[in-house]
Protein backbone atom coordinates (compact mmCIF):
# COMPACT_ATOMS: atom_id res chain seq x y z
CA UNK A 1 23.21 119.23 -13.95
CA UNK A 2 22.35 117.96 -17.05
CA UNK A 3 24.94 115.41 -16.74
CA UNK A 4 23.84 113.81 -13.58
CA UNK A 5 20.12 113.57 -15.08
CA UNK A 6 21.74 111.96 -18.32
CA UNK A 7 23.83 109.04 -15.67
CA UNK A 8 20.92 108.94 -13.47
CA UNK A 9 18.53 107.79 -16.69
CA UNK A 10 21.61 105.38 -17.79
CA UNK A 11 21.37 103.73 -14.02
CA UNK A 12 17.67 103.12 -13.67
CA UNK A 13 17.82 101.45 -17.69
CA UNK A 14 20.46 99.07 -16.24
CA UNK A 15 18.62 98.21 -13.22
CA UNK A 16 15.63 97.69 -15.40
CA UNK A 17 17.42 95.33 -17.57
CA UNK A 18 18.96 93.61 -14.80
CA UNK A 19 15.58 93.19 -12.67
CA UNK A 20 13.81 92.11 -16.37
CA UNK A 21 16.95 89.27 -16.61
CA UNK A 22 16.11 88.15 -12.90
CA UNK A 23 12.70 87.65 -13.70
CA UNK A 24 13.32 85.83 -16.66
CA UNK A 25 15.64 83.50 -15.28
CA UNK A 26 12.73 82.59 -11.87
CA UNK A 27 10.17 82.10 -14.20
CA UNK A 28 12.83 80.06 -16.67
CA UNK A 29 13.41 77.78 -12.66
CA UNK A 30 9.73 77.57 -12.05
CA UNK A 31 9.27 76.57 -15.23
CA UNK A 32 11.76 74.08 -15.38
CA UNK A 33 11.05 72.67 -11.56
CA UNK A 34 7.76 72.33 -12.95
CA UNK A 35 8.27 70.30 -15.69
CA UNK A 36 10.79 68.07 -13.65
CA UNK A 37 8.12 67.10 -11.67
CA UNK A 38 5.95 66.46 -13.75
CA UNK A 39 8.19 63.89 -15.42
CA UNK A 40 9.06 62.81 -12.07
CA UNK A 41 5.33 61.81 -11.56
CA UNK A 42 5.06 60.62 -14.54
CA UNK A 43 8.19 57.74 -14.16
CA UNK A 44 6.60 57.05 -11.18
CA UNK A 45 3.56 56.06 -11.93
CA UNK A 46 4.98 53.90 -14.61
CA UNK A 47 7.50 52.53 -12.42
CA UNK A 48 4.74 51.40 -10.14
CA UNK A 49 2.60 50.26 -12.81
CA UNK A 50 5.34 48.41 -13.81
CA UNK A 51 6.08 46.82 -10.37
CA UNK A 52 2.19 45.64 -9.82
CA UNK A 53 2.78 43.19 -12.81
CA UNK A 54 3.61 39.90 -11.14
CA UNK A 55 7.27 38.77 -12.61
CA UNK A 56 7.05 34.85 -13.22
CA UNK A 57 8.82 31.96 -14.54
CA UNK A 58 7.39 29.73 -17.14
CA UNK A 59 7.97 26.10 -18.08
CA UNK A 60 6.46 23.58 -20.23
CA UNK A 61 4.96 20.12 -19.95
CA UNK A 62 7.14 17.29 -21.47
CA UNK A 63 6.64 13.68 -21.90
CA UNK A 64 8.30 11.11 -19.85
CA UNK A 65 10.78 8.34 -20.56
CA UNK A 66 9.86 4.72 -21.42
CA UNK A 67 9.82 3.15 -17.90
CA UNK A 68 8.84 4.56 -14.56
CA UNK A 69 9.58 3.02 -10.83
CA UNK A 70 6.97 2.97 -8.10
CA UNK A 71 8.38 2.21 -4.95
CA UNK A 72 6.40 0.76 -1.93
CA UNK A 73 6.90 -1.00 1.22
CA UNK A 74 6.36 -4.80 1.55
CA UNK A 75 5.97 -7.47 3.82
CA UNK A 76 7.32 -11.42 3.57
CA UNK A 77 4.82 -14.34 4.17
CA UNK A 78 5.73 -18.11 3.80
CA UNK A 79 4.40 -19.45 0.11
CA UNK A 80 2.71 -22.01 2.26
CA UNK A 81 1.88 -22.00 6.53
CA UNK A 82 0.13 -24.38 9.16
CA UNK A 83 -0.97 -23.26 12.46
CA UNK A 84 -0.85 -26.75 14.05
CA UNK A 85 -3.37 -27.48 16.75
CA UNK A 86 -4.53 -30.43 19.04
CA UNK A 87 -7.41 -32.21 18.31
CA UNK A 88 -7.27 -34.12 21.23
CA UNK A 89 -7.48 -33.62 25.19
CA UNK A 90 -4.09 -34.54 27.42
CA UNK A 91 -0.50 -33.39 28.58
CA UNK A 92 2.23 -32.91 25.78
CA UNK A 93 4.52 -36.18 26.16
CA UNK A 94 7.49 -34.77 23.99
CA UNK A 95 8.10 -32.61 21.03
CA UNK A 96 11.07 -33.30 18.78
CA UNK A 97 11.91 -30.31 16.64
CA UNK A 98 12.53 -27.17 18.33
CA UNK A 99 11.95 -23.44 16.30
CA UNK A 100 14.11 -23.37 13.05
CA UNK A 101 14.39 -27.54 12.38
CA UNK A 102 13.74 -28.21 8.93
CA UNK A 103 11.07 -31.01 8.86
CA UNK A 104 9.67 -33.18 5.79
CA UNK A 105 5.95 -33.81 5.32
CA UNK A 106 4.70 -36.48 7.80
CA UNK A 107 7.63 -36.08 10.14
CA UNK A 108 6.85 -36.02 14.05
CA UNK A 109 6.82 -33.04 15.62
CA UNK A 110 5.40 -33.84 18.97
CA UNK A 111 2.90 -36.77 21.10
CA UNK A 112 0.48 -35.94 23.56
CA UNK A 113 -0.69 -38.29 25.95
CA UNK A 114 -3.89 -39.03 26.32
CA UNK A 115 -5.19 -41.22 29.26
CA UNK A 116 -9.52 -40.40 28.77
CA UNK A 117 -9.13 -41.58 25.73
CA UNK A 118 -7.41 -44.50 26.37
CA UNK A 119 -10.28 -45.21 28.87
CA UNK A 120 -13.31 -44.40 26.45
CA UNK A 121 -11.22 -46.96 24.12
CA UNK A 122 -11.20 -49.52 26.36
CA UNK A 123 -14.63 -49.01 27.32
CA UNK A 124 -15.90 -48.90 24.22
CA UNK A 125 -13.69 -51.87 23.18
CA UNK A 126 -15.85 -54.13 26.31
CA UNK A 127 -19.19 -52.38 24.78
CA UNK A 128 -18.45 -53.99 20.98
CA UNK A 129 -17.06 -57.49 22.62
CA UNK A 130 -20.51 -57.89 24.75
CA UNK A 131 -22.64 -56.53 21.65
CA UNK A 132 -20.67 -59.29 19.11
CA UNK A 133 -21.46 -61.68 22.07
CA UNK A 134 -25.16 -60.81 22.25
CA UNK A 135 -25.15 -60.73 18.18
CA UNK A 136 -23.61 -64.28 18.10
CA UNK A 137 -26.11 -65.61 21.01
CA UNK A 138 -28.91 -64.10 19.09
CA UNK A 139 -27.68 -65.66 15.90
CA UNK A 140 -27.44 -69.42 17.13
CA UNK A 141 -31.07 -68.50 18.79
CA UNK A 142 -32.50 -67.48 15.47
CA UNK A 143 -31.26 -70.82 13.91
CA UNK A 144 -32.63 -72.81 16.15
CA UNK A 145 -36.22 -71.37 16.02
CA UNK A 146 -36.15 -71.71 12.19
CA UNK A 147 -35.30 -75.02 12.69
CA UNK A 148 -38.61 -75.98 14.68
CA UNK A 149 -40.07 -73.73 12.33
CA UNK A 150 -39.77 -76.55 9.78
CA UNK A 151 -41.68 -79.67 11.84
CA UNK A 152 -44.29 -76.71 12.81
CA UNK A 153 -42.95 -76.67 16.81
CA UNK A 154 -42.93 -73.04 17.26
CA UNK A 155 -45.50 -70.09 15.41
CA UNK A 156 -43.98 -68.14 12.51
CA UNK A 157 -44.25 -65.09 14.57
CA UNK A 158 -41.87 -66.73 17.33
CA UNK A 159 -39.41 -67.48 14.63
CA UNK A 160 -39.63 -63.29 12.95
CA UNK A 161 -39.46 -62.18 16.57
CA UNK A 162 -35.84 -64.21 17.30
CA UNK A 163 -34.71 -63.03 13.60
CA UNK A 164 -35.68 -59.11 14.20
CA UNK A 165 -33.43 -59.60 17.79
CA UNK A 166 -30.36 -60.85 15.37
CA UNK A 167 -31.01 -57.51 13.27
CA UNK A 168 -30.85 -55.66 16.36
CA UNK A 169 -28.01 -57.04 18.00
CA UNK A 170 -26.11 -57.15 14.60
CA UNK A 171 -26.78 -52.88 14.44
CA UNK A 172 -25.51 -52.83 17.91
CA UNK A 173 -22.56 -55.10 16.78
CA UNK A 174 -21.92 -51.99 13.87
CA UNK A 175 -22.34 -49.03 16.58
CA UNK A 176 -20.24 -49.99 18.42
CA UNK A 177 -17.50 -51.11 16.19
CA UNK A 178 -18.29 -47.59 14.60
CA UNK A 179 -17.71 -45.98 18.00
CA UNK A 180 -13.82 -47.82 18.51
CA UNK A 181 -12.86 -46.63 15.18
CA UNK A 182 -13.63 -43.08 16.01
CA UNK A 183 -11.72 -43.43 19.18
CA UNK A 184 -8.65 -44.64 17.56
CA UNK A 185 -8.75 -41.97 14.69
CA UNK A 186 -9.16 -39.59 17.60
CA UNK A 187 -6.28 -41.45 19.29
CA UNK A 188 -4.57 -41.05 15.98
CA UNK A 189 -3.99 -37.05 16.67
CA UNK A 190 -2.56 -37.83 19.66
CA UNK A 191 0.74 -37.98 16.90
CA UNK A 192 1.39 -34.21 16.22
CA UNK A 193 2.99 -34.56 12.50
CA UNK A 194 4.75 -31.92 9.71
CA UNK A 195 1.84 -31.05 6.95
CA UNK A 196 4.31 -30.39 3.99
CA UNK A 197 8.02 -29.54 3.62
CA UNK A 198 9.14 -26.36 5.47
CA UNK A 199 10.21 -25.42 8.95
CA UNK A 200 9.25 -24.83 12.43
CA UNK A 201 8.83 -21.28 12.77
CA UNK A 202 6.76 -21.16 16.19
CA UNK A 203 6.70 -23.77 19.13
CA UNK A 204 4.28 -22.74 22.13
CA UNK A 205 4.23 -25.66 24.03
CA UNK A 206 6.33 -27.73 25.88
CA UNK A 207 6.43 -31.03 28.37
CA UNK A 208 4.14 -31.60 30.54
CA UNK A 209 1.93 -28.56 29.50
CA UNK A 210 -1.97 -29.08 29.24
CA UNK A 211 -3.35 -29.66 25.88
CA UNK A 212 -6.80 -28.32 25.00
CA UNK A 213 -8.62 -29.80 22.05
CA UNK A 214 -9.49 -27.09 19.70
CA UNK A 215 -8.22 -23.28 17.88
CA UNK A 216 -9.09 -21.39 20.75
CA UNK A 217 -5.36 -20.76 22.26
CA UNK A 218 -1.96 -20.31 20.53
CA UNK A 219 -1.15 -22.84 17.74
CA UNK A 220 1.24 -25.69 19.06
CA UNK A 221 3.46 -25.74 16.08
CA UNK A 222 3.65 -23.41 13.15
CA UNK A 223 5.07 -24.89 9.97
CA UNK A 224 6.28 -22.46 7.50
CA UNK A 225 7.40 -23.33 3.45
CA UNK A 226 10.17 -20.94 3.19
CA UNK A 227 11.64 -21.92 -0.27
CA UNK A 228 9.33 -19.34 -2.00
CA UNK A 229 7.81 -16.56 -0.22
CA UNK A 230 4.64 -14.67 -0.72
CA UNK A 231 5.36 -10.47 -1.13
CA UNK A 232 2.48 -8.59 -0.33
CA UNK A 233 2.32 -4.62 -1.36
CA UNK A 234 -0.37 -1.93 -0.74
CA UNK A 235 -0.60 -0.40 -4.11
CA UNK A 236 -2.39 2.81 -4.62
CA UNK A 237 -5.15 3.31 -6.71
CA UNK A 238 -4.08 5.39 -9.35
CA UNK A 239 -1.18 3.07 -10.26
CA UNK A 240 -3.42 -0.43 -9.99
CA UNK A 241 -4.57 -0.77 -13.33
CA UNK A 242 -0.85 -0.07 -14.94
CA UNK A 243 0.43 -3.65 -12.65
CA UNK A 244 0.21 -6.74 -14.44
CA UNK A 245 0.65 -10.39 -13.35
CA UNK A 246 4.04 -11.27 -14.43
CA UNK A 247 5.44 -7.59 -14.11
CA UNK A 248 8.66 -7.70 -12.53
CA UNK A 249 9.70 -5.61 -9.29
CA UNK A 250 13.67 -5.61 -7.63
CA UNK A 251 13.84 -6.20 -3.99
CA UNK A 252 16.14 -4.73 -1.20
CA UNK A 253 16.25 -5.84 2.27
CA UNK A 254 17.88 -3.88 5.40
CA UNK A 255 19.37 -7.16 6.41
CA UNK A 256 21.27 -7.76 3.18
CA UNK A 257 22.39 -3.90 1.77
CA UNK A 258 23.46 -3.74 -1.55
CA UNK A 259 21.93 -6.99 -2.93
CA UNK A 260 18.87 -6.60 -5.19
CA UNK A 261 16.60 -9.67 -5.64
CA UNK A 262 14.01 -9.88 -8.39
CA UNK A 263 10.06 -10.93 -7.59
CA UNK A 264 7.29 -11.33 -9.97
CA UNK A 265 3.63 -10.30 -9.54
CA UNK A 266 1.13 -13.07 -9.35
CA UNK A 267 -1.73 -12.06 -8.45
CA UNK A 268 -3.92 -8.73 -7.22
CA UNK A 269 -6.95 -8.48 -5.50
CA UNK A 270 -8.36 -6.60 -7.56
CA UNK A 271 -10.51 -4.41 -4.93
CA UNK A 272 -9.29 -0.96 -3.17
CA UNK A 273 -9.83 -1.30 0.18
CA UNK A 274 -11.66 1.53 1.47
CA UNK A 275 -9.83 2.86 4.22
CA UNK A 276 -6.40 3.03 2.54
CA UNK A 277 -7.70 3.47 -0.65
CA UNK A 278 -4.90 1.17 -1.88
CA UNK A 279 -5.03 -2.46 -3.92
CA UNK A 280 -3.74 -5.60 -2.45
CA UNK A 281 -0.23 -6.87 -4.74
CA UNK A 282 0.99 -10.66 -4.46
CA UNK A 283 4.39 -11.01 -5.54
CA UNK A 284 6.47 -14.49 -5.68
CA UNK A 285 10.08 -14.25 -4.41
CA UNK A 286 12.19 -17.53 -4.55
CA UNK A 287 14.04 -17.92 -1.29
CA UNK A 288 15.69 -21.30 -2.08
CA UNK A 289 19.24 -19.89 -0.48
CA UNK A 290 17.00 -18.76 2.93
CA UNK A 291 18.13 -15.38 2.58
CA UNK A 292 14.65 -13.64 3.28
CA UNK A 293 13.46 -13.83 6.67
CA UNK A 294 9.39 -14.15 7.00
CA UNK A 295 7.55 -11.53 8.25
CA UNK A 296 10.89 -8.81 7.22
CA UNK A 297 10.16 -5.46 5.68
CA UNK A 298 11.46 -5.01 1.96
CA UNK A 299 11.56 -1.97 -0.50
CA UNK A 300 9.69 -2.83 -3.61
CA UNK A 301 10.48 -1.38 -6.65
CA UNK A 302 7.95 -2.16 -9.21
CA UNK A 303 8.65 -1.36 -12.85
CA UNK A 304 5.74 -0.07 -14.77
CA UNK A 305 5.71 0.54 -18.24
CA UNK A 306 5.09 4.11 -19.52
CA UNK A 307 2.33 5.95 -21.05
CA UNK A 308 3.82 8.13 -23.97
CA UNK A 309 1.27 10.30 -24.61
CA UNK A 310 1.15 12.09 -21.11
CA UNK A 311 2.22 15.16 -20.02
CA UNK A 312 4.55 15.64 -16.84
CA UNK A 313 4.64 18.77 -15.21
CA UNK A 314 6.58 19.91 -12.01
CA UNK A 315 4.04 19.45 -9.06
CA UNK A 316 4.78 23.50 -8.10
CA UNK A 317 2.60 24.46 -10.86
CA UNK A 318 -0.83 22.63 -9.32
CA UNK A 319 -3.32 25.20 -7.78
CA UNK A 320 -5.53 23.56 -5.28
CA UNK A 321 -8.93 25.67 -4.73
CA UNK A 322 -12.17 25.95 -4.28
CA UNK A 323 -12.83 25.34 -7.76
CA UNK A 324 -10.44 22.03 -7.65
CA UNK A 325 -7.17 21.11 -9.35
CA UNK A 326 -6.06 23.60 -11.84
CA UNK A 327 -2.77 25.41 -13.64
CA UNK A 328 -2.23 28.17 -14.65
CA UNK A 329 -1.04 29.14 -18.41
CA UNK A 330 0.20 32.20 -19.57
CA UNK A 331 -0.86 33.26 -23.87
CA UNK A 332 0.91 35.23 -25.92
CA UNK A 333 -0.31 38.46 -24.76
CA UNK A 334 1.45 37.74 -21.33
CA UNK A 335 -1.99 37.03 -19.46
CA UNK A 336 -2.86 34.22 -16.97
CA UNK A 337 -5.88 31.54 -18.17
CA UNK A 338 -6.53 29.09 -15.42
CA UNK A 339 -7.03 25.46 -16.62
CA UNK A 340 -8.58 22.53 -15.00
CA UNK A 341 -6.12 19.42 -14.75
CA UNK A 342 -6.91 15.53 -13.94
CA UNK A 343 -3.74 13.67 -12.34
CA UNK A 344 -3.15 10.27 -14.15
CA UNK A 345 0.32 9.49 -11.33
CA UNK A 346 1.30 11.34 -8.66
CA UNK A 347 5.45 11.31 -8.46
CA UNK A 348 6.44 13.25 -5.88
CA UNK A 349 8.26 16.36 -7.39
CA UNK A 350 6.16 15.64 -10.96
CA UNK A 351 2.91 14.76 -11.97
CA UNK A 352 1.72 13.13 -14.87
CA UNK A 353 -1.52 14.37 -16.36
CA UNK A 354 -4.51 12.46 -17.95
CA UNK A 355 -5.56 15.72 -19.47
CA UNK A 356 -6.03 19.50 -19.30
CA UNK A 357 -2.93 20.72 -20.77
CA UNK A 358 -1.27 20.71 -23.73
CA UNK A 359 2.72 20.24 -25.57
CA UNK A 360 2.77 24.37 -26.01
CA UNK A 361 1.12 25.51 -23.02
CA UNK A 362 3.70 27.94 -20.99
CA UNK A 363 3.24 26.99 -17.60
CA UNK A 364 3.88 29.30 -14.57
CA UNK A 365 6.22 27.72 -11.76
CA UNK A 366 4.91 28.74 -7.89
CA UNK A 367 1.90 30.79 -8.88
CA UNK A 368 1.28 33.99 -6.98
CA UNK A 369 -1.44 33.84 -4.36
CA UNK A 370 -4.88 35.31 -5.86
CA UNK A 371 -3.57 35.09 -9.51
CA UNK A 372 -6.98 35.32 -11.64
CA UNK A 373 -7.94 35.05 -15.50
CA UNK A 374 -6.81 37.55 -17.31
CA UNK A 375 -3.94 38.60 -15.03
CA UNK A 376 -0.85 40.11 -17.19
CA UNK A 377 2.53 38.78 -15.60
CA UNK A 378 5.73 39.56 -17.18
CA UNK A 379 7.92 36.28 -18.39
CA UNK A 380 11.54 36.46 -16.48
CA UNK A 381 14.18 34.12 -17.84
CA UNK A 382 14.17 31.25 -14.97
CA UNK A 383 18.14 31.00 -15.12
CA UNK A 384 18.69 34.60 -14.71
CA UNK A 385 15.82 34.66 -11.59
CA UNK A 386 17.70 31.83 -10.12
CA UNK A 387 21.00 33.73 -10.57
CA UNK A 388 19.48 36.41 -9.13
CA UNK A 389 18.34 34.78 -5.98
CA UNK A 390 22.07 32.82 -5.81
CA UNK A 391 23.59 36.54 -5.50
CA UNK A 392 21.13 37.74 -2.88
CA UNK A 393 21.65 35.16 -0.70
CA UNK A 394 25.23 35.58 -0.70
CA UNK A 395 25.48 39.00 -0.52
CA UNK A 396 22.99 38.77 2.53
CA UNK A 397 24.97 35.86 3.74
């Protein structure tokens, strides 16, 4: 009896000690679970702390070479051109050079006929033969009368009437010879004749056709001096003030690949026109070989010379805003400061900058959308990002 009360009492001390062990270890898994969260929580939180900072790439301004290109469309004009029209009424008797001809100053180019004026000539021929018939009638009348003047036959008044009638035929005698000579120099355009060296580059008329006096229809003729041409560019504003006269440009025609030919700049008009907000270039091209067709497209590529103290910057790092052109910098303490930029050139894929930025400034490429003073980013190495987006794309590809 006493036995089974001693095992009974050596039972219920190991149950004790194993129930006391079970607790220990729950509360040593709560515990631990716990804690594990809470460190779970606690990486999480920094982990998305850590992903709200904006990861960007940084680059910084850098000054450009010596000499810069602009290129620009053109457009070729003759160095010299005539529009030739009549100046007289009739039907076009002949032309002699066709489109193309070469012709030297002076040279014929066509003859109109003429046939009213050769009647208002011949009129107007009678009209001065009766008026120097008149004069001369009035002239031997005049003499008389001043000869009976003398022996007191006739009154002086007679004798001033017969000499004021020679005045007035002798006018008459003038008017009319004034009147023939304007017929023949009118006559005299009746010969349509080259203005300078060059070539026919329009004809409009032919044989037979009616000729109207005047600038109102299409020129008969168009006479063209092709040895040197005229290159006109639209320049814009912003590069204006960096061309010169005598700055050189190369040249490159469709018609002609591979061949470069130089021009020279003689002369702006130095005034933006308002619509295009660009500046009218003149540029000289010789053309003694006739290579350059008038009225052709060309590439111009103007050389302008460099300004060493700006600052080029990739054009992704602009911000256009309300608050106008800015870019945005990134200190030493990793945060954004927005600064206000004014573009000296525009180049496409870089911009040059009259100021707003400096040699040290760390600028960030493609800034994020809403990106605000004060922002902290985190710097990322720009080869490793690009790396980085190389390997995605593969891997998705």
């Amino acid at each position: 009896m006493q036995s089974d009360q001693i095992a009974l009492r050596r039972n219920y001390r190991t149950l004790r000690f194993v129930g006391l062990a079970v607790l220990i270890a729950a509360v040593a898994i709560v515990v631990n679970g716990v804690i594990t969260r809470a460190d779970s929580n606690e990486n999480l939180k920094h982990w998305t702390d850590e992903q709200a900072i904006s990861s960007v790439s940084v680059i910084s301004p850098n000054k450009k070479g010596n000499i810069i290109t602009l290129d620009l469309p053109g457009r070729f004009e003759a160095y010299a051109r005539a529009p030739i029209y009549a100046r007289v009424n009739g039907y076009l008797m002949s032309w002699k050079v066709d489109i193309g001809g070469p012709v030297k100053a002076g040279q014929l180019l066509g003859e109109i006929g003429t046939p009213d004026i050769d009647q208002q000539l011949l009129q107007t021929r009678a009209d001065l033969a009766s008026a120097e018939a008149n004069a001369d009638l009035s002239a031997k009348t005049a003499k008389r009368w001043q000869a009976m003047l003398i022996s007191d036959s006739v009154s002086r008044q007679e004798v001033d009437d017969k000499v004021g009638d020679l005045a007035t035929k002798e006018a008459s005698v003038k008017a009319a010879q004034a009147n023939v000579d304007r017929l023949l120099a009118t006559k005299s355009f009746a010969r349509i004749v080259a203005p300078f060296d060059g070539i026919v580059t329009a004809r409009s008329t032919d044989t037979g056709a009616l000729i109207n006096a005047g600038s109102g229809g299409p020129a008969l003729f168009e006479v063209s001096d092709t040895h040197k041409l005229r290159l006109y560019v639209k320049v814009p504003q912003s590069y204006a003030a960096s061309i010169n006269i005598g700055s050189k440009a190369d040249i490159t025609v469709p018609e002609h690949p591979g061949k470069t030919y130089t021009a020279t700049v003689e002369s702006t008009s130095r005034a933006v026109d308002v619509a295009s907000g660009t500046t009218l270039i003149q540029l000289l091209v010789n053309n003694t070989a006739d290579e350059l067709l008038l009225g052709s497209f060309a590439n111009v590529r103007l050389h302008l010379p460099s300004n060493l103290t700006a600052l080029n910057i990739p054009a992704n790092t602009l911000i256009f805003d309300q608050y106008g052109l800015r870019v945005a910098t990134v200190d030493s303490d990793n945060k954004v400061h927005l600064k206000k930029v004014i573009i000296a050139r525009d180049f496409g894929k870089t911009i040059e900058l009259s100021s707003g930025v400096e040699a040290g400034d760390r600028l960030i490429e493609s800034p994020p959308d809403g990106v605000v003073d004060g922002t902290l980013v985190r710097i990322v190495d720009r080869n490793r990002k690009e790396a980085n987006a190389s390997t995605t794309l593969k891997k998705n590809i």
